[in-house]
PDB file of N, CA and C in Angstrom:
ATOM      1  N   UNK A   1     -82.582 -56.784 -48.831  1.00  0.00           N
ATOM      2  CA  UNK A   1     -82.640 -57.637 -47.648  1.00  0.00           C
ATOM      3  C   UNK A   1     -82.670 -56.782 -46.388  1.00  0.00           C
ATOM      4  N   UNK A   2     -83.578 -57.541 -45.594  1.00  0.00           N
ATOM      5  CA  UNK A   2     -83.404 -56.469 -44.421  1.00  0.00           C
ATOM      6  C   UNK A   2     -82.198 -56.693 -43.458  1.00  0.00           C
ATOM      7  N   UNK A   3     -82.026 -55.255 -42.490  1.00  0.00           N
ATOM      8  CA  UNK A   3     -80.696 -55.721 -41.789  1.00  0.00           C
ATOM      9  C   UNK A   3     -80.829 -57.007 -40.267  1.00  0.00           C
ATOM     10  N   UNK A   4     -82.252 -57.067 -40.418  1.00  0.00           N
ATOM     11  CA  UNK A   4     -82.496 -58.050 -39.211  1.00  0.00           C
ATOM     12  C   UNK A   4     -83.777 -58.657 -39.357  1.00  0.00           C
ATOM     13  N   UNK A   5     -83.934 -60.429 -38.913  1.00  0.00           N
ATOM     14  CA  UNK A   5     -85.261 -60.684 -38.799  1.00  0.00           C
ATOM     15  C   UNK A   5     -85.951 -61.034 -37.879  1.00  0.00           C
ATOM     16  N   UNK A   6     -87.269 -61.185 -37.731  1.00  0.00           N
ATOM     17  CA  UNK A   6     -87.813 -61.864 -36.367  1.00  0.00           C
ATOM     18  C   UNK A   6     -88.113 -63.368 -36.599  1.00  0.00           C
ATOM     19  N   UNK A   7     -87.821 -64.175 -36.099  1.00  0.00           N
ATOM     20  CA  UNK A   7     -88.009 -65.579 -36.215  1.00  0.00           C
ATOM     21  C   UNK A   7     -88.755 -66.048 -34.523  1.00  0.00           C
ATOM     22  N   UNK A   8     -88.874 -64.837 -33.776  1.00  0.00           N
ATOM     23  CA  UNK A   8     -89.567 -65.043 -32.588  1.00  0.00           C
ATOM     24  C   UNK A   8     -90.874 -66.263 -32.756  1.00  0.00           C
ATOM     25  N   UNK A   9     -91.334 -65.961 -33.326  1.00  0.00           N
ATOM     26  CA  UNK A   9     -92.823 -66.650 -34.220  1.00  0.00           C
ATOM     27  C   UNK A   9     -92.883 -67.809 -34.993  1.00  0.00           C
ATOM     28  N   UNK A  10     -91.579 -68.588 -35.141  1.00  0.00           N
ATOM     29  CA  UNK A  10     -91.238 -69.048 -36.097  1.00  0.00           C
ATOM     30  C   UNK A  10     -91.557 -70.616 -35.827  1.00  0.00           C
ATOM     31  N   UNK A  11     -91.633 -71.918 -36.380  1.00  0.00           N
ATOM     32  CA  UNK A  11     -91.399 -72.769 -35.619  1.00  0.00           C
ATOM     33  C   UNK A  11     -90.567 -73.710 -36.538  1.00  0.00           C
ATOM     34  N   UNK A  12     -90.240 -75.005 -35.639  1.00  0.00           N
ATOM     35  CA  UNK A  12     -89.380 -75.760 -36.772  1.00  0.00           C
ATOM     36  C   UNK A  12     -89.776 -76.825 -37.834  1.00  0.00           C
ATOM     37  N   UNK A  13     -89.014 -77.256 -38.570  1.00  0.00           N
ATOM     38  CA  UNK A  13     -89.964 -77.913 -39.151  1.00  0.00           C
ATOM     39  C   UNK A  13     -89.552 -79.489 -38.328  1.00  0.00           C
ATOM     40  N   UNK A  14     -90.665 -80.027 -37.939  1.00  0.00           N
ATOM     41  CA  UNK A  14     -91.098 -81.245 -36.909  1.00  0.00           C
ATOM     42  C   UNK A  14     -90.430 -82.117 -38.609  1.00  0.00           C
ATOM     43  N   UNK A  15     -89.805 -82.358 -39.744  1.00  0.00           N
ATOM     44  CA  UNK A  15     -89.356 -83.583 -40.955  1.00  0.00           C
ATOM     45  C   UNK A  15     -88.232 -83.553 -40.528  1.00  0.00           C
ATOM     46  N   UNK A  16     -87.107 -82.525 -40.036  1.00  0.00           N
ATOM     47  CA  UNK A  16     -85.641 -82.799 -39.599  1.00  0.00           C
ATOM     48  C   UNK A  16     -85.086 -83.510 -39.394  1.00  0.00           C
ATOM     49  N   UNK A  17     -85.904 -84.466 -38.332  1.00  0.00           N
ATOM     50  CA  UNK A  17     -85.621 -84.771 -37.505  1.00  0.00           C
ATOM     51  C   UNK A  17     -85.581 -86.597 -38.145  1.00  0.00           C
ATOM     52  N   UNK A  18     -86.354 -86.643 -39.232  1.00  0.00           N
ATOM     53  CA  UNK A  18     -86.637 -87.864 -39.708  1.00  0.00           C
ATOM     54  C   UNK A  18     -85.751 -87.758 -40.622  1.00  0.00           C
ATOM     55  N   UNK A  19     -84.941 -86.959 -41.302  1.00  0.00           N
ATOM     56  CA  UNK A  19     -83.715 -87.314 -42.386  1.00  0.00           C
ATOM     57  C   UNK A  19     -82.467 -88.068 -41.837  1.00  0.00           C
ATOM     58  N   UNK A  20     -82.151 -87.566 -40.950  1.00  0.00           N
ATOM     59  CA  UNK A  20     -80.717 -88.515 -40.445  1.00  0.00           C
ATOM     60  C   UNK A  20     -80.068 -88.249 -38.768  1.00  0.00           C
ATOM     61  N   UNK A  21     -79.855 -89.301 -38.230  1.00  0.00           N
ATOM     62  CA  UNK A  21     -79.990 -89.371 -37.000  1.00  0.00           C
ATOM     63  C   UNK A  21     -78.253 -89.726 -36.651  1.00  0.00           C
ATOM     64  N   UNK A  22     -77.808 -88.970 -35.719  1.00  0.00           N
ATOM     65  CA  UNK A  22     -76.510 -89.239 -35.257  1.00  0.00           C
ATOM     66  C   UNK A  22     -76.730 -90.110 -34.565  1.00  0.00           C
ATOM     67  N   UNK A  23     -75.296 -91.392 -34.858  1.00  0.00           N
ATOM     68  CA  UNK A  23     -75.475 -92.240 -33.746  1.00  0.00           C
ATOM     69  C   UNK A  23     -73.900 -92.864 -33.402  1.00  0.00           C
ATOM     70  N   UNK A  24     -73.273 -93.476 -32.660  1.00  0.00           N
ATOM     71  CA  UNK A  24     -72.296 -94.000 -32.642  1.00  0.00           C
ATOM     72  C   UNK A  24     -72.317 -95.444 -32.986  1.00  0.00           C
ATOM     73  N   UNK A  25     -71.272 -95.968 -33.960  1.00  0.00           N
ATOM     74  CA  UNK A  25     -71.261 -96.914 -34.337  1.00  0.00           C
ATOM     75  C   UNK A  25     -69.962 -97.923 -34.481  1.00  0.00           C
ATOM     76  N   UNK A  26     -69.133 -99.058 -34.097  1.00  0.00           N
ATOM     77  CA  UNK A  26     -68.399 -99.545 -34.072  1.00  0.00           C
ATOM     78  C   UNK A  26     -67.570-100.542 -35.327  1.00  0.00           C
ATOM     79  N   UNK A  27     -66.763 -99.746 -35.912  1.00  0.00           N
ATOM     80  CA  UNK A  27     -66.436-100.157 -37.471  1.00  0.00           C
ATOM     81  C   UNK A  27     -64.597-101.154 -37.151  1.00  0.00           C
ATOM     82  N   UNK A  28     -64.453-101.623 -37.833  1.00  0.00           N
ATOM     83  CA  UNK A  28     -62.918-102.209 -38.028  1.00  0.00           C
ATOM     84  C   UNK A  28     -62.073-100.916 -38.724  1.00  0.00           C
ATOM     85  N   UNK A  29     -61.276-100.730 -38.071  1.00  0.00           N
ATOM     86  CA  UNK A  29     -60.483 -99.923 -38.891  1.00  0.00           C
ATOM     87  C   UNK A  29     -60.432-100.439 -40.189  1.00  0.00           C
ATOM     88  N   UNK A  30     -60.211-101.568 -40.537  1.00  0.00           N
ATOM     89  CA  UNK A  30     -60.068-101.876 -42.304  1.00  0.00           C
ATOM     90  C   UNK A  30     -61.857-101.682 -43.464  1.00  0.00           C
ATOM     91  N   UNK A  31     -62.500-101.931 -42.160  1.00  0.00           N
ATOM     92  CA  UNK A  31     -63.718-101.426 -43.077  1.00  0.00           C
ATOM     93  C   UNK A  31     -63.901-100.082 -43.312  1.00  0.00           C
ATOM     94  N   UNK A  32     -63.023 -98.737 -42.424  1.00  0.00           N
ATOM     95  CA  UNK A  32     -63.102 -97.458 -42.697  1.00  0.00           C
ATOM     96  C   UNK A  32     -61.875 -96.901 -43.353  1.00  0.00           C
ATOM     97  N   UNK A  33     -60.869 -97.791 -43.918  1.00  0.00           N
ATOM     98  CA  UNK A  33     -60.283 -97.338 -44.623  1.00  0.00           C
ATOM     99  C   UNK A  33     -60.722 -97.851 -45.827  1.00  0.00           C
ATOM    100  N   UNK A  34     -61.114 -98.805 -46.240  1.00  0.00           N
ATOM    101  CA  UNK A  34     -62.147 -99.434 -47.182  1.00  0.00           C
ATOM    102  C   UNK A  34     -62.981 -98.294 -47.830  1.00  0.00           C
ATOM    103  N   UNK A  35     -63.287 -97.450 -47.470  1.00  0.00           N
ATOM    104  CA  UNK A  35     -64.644 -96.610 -47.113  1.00  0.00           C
ATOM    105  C   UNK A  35     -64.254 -94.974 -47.568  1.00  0.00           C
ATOM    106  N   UNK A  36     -63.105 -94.757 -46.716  1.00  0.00           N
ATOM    107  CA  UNK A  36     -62.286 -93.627 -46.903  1.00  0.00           C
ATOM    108  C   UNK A  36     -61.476 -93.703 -48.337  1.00  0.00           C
ATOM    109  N   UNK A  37     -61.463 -94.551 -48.665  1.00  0.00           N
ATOM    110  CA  UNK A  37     -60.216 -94.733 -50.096  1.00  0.00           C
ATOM    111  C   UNK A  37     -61.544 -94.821 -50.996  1.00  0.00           C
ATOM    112  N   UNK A  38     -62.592 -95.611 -51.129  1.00  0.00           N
ATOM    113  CA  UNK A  38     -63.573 -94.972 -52.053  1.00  0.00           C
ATOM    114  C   UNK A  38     -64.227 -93.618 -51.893  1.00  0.00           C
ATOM    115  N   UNK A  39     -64.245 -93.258 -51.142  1.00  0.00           N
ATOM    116  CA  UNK A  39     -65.001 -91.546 -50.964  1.00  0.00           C
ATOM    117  C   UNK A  39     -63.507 -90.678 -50.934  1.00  0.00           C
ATOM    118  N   UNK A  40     -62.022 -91.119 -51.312  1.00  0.00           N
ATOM    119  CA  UNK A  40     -61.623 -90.199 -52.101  1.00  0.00           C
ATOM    120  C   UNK A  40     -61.758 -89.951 -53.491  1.00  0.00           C
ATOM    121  N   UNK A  41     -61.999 -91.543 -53.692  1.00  0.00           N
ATOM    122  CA  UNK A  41     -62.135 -91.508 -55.277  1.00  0.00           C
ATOM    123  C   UNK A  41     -63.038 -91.218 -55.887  1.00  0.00           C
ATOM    124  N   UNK A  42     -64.031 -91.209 -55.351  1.00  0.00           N
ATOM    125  CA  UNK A  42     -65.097 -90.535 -55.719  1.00  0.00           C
ATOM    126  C   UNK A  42     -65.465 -89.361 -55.349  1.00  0.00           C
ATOM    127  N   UNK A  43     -64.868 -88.646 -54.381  1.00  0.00           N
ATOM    128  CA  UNK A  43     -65.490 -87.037 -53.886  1.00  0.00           C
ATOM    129  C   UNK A  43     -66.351 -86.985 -52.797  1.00  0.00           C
ATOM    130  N   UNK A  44     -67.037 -88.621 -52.282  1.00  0.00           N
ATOM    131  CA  UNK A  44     -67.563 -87.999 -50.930  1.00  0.00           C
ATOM    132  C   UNK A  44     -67.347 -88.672 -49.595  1.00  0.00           C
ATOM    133  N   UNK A  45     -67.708 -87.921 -48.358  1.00  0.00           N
ATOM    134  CA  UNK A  45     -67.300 -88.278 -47.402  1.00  0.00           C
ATOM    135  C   UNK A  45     -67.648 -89.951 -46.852  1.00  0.00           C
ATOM    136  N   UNK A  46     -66.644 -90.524 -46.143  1.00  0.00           N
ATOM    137  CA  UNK A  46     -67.149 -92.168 -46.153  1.00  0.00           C
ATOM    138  C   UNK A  46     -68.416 -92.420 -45.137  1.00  0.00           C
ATOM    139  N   UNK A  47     -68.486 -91.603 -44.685  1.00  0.00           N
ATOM    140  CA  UNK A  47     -69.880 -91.649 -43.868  1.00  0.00           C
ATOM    141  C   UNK A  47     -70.991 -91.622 -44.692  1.00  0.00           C
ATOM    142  N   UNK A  48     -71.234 -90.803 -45.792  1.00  0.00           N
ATOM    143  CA  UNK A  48     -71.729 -90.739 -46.535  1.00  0.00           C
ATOM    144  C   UNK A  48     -71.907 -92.091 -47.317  1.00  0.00           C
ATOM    145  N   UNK A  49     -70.891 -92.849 -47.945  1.00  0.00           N
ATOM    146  CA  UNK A  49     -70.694 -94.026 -48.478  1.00  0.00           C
ATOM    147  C   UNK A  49     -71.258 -94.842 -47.925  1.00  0.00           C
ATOM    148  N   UNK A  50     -70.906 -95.209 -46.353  1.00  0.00           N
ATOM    149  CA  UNK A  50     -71.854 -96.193 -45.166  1.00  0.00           C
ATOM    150  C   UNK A  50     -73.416 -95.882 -45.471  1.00  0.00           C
ATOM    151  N   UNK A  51     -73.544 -94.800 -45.731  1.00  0.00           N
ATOM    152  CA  UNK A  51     -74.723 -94.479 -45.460  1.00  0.00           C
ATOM    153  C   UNK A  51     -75.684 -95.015 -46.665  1.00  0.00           C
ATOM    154  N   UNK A  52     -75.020 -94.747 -47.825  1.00  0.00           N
ATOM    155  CA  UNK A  52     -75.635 -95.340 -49.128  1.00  0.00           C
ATOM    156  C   UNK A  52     -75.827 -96.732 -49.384  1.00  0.00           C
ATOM    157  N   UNK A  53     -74.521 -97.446 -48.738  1.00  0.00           N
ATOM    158  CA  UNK A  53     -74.450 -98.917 -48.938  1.00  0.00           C
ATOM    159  C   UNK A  53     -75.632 -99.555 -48.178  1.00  0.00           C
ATOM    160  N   UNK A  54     -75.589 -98.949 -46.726  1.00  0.00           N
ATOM    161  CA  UNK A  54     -77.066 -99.497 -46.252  1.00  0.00           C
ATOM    162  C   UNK A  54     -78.379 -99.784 -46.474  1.00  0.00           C
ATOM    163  N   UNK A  55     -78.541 -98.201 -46.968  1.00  0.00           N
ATOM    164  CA  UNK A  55     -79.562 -97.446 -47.592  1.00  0.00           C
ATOM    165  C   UNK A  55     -79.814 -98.437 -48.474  1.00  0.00           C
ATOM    166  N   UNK A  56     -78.740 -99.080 -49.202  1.00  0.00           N
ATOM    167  CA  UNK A  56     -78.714 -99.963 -50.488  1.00  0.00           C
ATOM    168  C   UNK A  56     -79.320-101.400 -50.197  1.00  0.00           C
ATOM    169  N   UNK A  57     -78.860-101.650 -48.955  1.00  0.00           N
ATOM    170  CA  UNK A  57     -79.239-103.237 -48.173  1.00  0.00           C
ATOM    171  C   UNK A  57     -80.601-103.287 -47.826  1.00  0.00           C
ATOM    172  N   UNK A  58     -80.987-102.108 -47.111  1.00  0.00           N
ATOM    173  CA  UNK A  58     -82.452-101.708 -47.219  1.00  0.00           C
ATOM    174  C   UNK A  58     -83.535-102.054 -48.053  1.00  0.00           C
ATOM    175  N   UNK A  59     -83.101-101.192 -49.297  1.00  0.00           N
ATOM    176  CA  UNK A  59     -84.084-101.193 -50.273  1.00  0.00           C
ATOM    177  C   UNK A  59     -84.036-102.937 -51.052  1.00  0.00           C
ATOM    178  N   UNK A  60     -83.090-103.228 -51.068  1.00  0.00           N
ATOM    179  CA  UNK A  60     -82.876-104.513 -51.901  1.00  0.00           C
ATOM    180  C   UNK A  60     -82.968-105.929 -50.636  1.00  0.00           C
ATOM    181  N   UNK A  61     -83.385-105.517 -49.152  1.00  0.00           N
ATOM    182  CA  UNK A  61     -83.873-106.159 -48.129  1.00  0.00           C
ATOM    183  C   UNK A  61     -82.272-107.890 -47.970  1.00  0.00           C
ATOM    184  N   UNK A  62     -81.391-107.507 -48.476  1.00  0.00           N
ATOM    185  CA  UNK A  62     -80.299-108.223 -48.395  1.00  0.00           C
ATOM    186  C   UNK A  62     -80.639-108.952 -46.640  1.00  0.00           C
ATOM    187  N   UNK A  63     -79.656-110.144 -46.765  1.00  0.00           N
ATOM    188  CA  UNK A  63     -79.781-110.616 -45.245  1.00  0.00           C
ATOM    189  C   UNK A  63     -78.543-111.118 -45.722  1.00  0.00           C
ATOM    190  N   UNK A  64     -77.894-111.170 -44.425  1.00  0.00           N
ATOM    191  CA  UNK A  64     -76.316-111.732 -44.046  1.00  0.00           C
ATOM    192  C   UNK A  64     -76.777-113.461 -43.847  1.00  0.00           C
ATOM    193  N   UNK A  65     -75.965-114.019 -44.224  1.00  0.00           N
ATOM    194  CA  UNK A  65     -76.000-115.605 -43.987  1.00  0.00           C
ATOM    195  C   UNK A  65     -75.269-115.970 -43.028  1.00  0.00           C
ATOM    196  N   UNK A  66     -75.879-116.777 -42.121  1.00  0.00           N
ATOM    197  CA  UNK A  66     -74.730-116.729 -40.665  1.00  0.00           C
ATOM    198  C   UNK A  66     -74.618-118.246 -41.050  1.00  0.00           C
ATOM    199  N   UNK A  67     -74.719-119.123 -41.734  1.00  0.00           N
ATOM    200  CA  UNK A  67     -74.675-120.863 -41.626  1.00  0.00           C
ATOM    201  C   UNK A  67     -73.179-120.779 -42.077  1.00  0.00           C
TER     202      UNK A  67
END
């Protein structure tokens, strides 16, 4: 390996930016302990968990019933 590189030249990759987007979001404390107590039990972080469940609502196009 060398002891240094040039990345002067380099550029980024423009897909980054489309994997996951920080954002602020407003939860109940009982829905993030909800959240936190399964992503101990399972090993991952509850952000992570939010993130799947959605991901999940998404694909399966779920809608909330407001009647």
């Amino acid at each position: 390996m060398r002891k240094e590189y040039d990345f002067s030249k380099g550029i980024r990759n423009p897909y980054t930016k489309l994997l996951k987007r920080q954002i602020t979001i407003r939860l109940d404390l009982s829905t993030i302990a909800y959240f936190q107590y399964l992503g101990n039990q399972v090993g991952l972080p509850y952000q992570s968990l939010i993130n799947l469940y959605l991901k999940d609502c998404v694909q399966k196009k779920r809608r909330l019933n407001f009647d």
